[in-house]
Protein backbone atom coordinates (compact mmCIF):
# COMPACT_ATOMS: atom_id res chain seq x y z
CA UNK A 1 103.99 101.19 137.62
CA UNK A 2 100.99 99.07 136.51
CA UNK A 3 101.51 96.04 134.49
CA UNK A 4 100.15 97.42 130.96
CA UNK A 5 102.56 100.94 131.56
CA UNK A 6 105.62 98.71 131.91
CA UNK A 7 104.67 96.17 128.99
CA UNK A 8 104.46 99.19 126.36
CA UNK A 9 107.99 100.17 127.50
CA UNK A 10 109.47 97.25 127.20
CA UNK A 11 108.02 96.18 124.08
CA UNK A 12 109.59 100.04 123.26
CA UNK A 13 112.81 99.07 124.80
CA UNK A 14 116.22 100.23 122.89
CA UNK A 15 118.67 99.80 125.37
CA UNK A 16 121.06 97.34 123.71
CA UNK A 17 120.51 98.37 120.09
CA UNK A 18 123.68 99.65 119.08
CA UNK A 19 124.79 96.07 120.30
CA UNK A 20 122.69 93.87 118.29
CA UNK A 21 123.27 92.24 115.01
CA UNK A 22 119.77 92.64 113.94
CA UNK A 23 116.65 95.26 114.88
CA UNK A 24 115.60 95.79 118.26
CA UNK A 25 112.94 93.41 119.04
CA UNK A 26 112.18 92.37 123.13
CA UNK A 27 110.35 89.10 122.90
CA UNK A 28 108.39 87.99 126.11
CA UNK A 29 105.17 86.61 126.69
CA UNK A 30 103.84 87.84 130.17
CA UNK A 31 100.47 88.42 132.08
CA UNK A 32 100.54 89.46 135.75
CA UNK A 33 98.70 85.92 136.56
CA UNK A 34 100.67 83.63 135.27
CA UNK A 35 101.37 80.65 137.68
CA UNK A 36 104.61 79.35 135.97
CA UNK A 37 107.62 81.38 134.67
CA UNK A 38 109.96 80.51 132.17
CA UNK A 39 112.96 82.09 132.90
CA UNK A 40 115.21 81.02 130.15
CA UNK A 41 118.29 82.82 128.06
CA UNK A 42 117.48 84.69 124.85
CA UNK A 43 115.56 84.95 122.08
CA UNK A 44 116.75 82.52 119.31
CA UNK A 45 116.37 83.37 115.82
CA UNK A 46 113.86 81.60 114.81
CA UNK A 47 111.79 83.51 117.92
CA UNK A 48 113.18 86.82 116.63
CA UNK A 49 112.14 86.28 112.96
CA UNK A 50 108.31 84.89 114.52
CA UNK A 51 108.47 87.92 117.00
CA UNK A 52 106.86 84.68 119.50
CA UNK A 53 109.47 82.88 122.10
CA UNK A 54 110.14 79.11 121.70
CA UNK A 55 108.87 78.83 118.06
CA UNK A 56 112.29 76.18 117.18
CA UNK A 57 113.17 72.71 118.21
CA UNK A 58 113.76 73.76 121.84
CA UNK A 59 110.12 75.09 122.18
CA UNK A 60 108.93 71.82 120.90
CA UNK A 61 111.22 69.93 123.70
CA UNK A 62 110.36 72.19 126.38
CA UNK A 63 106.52 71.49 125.76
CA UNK A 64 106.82 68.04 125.95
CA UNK A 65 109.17 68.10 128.80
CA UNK A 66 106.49 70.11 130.77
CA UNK A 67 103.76 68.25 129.36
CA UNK A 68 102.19 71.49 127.54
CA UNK A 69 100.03 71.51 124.57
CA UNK A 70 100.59 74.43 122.49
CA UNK A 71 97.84 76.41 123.92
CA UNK A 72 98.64 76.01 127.18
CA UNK A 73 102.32 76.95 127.10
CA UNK A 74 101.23 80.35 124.87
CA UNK A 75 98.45 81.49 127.04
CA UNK A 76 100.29 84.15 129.01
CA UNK A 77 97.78 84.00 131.92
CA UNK A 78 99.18 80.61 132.96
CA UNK A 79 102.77 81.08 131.42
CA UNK A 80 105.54 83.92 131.78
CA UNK A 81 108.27 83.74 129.33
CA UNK A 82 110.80 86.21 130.46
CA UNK A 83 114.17 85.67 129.05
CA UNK A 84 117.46 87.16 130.77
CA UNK A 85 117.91 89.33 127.40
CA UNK A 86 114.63 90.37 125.76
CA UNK A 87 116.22 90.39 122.02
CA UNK A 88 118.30 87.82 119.43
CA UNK A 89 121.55 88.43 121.01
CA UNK A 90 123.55 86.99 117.66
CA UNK A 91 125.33 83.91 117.08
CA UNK A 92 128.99 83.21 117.67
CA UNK A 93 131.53 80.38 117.36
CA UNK A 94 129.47 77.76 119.76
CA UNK A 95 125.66 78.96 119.28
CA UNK A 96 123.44 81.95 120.00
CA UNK A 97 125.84 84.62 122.09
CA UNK A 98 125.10 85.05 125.50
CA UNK A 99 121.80 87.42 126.45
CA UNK A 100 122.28 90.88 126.70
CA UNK A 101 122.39 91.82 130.69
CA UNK A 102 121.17 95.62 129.74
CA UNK A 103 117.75 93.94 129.97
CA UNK A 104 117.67 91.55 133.09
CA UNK A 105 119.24 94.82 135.18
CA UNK A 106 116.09 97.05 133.36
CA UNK A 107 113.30 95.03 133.84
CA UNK A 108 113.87 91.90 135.38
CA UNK A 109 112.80 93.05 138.90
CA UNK A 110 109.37 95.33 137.83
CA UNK A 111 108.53 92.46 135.89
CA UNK A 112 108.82 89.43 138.57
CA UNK A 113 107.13 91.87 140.98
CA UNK A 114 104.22 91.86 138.79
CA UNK A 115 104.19 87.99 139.06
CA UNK A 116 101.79 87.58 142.33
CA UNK A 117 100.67 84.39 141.57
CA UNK A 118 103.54 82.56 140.68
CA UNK A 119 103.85 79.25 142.00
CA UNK A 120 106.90 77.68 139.62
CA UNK A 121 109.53 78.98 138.16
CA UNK A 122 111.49 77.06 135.67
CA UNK A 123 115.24 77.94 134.98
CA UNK A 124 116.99 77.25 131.90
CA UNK A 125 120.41 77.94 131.31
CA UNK A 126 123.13 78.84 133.21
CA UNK A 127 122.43 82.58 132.98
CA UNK A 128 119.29 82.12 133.82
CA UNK A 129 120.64 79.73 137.18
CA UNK A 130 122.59 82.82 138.14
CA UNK A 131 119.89 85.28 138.24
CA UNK A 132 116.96 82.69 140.06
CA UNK A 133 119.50 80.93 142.24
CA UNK A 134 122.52 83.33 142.57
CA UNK A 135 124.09 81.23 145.40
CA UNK A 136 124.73 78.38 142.98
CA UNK A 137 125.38 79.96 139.90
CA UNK A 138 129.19 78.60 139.85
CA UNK A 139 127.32 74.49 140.55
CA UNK A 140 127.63 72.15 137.30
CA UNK A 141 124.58 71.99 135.53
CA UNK A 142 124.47 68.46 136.05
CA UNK A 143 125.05 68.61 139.78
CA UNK A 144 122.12 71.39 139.75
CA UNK A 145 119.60 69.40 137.89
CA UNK A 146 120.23 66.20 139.83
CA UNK A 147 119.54 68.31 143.00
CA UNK A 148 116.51 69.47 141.55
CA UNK A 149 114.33 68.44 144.59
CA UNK A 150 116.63 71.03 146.88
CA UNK A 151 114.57 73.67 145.28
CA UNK A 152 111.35 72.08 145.12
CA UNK A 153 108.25 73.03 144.43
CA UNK A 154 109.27 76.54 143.55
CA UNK A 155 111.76 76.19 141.15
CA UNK A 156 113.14 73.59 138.63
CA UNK A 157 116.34 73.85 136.99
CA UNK A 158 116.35 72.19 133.80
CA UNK A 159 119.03 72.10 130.87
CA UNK A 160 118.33 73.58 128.27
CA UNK A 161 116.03 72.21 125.50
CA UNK A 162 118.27 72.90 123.03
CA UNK A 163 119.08 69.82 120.30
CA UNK A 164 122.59 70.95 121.11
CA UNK A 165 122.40 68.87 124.15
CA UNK A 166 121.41 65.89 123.05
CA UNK A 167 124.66 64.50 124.27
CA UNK A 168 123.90 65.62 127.42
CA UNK A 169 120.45 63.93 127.75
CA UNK A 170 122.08 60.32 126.11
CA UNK A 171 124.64 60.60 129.25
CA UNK A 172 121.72 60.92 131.93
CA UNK A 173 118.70 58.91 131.42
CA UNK A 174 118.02 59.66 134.87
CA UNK A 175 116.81 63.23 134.11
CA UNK A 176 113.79 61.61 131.74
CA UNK A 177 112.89 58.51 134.30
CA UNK A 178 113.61 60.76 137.24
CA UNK A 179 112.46 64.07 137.03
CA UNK A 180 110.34 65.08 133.95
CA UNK A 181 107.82 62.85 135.12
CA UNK A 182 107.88 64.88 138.80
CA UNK A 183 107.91 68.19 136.22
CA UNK A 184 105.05 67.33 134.38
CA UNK A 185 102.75 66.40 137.35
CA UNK A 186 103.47 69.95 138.81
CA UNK A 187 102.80 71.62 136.14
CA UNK A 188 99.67 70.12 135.94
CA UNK A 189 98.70 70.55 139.23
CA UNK A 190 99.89 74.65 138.80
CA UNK A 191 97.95 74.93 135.16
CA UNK A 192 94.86 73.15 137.12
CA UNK A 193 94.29 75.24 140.31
């Protein structure tokens, strides 16, 4: 199936709609030549009332951790932003609810096959570390992200941007003086060539 058939049926995609708190509404940003993929959770709301990925307080960390103006991170023929689930999964007690899994098992795999030109692939979330890196998925996050040169230069694990863990980042300083600096120079190097 060529790239423009399968983005008109995901953007028609209703597979989880009887499971969703609001409308039906698969939110990706994707171009066949994108060099770098964001493979992150879900939608938040903020993304799902914008109908445009990362438009909250993570988006804005994320940039900066990858060292992304605003251009660069929405031009979709240097970034892929291809969430596990496609849609606002809800919230519950702790945050957003986990992403759907109707849409990683739909269109995951056409999608990433499209992706010839990848070169990075940046994993957020521990969903997210289960689908890219399967073999790890029951690793701490911490213990991940510290080994983040094991999976070097093809994929970065990150946590996620998220002000929720701001606790997290205050109890490693490592992960700014250690590796968003080695992030950020990739990047460039992948948004360059």
């Amino acid at each position: 199936m060529n790239c423009n058939n399968l983005m008109t049926r995901v953007s028609q995609c209703v597979i989880c709609k009887s499971a969703l708190p609001l409308e039906v509404r698969p939110i990706i940003q994707f171009n066949a030549n994108a060099k770098i993929l964001i493979a992150g959770q879900a939608p938040g709301l903020k993304a799902h009332h914008s109908n445009k990925p990362f438009t909250d307080a993570s988006g804005e960390r994320l940039k900066a951790w990858l060292g992304l103006s605003d251009s660069e991170f929405y031009d979709a023929s240097k970034v892929a932003i291809l969430p596990i689930g496609f849609c606002y999964p809800g919230r519950g007690s702790r945050g957003d609810l986990p992403p759907r899994k109707e849409c990683a098992q739909a269109w995951r795999a056409p999608l990433l096959a499209q992706l010839t030109k990848l070169k990075l692939t940046i994993i957020l979330g521990k969903h997210a570390q289960a689908y890219h890196l399967p073999q790890l998925k029951n690793k701490p996050l911490t213990e991940l992200v510290k080994s983040w040169r094991d999976h070097w230069p093809k994929y970065c694990v990150l946590p996620h941007p998220s002000p929720r863990n701001n606790i997290w980042l205050s109890k490693n300083p490592w992960f700014e003086h250690d590796v968003l600096p080695s992030i950020k120079q990739r990047v460039s190097q992948v948004i360059k060539n």
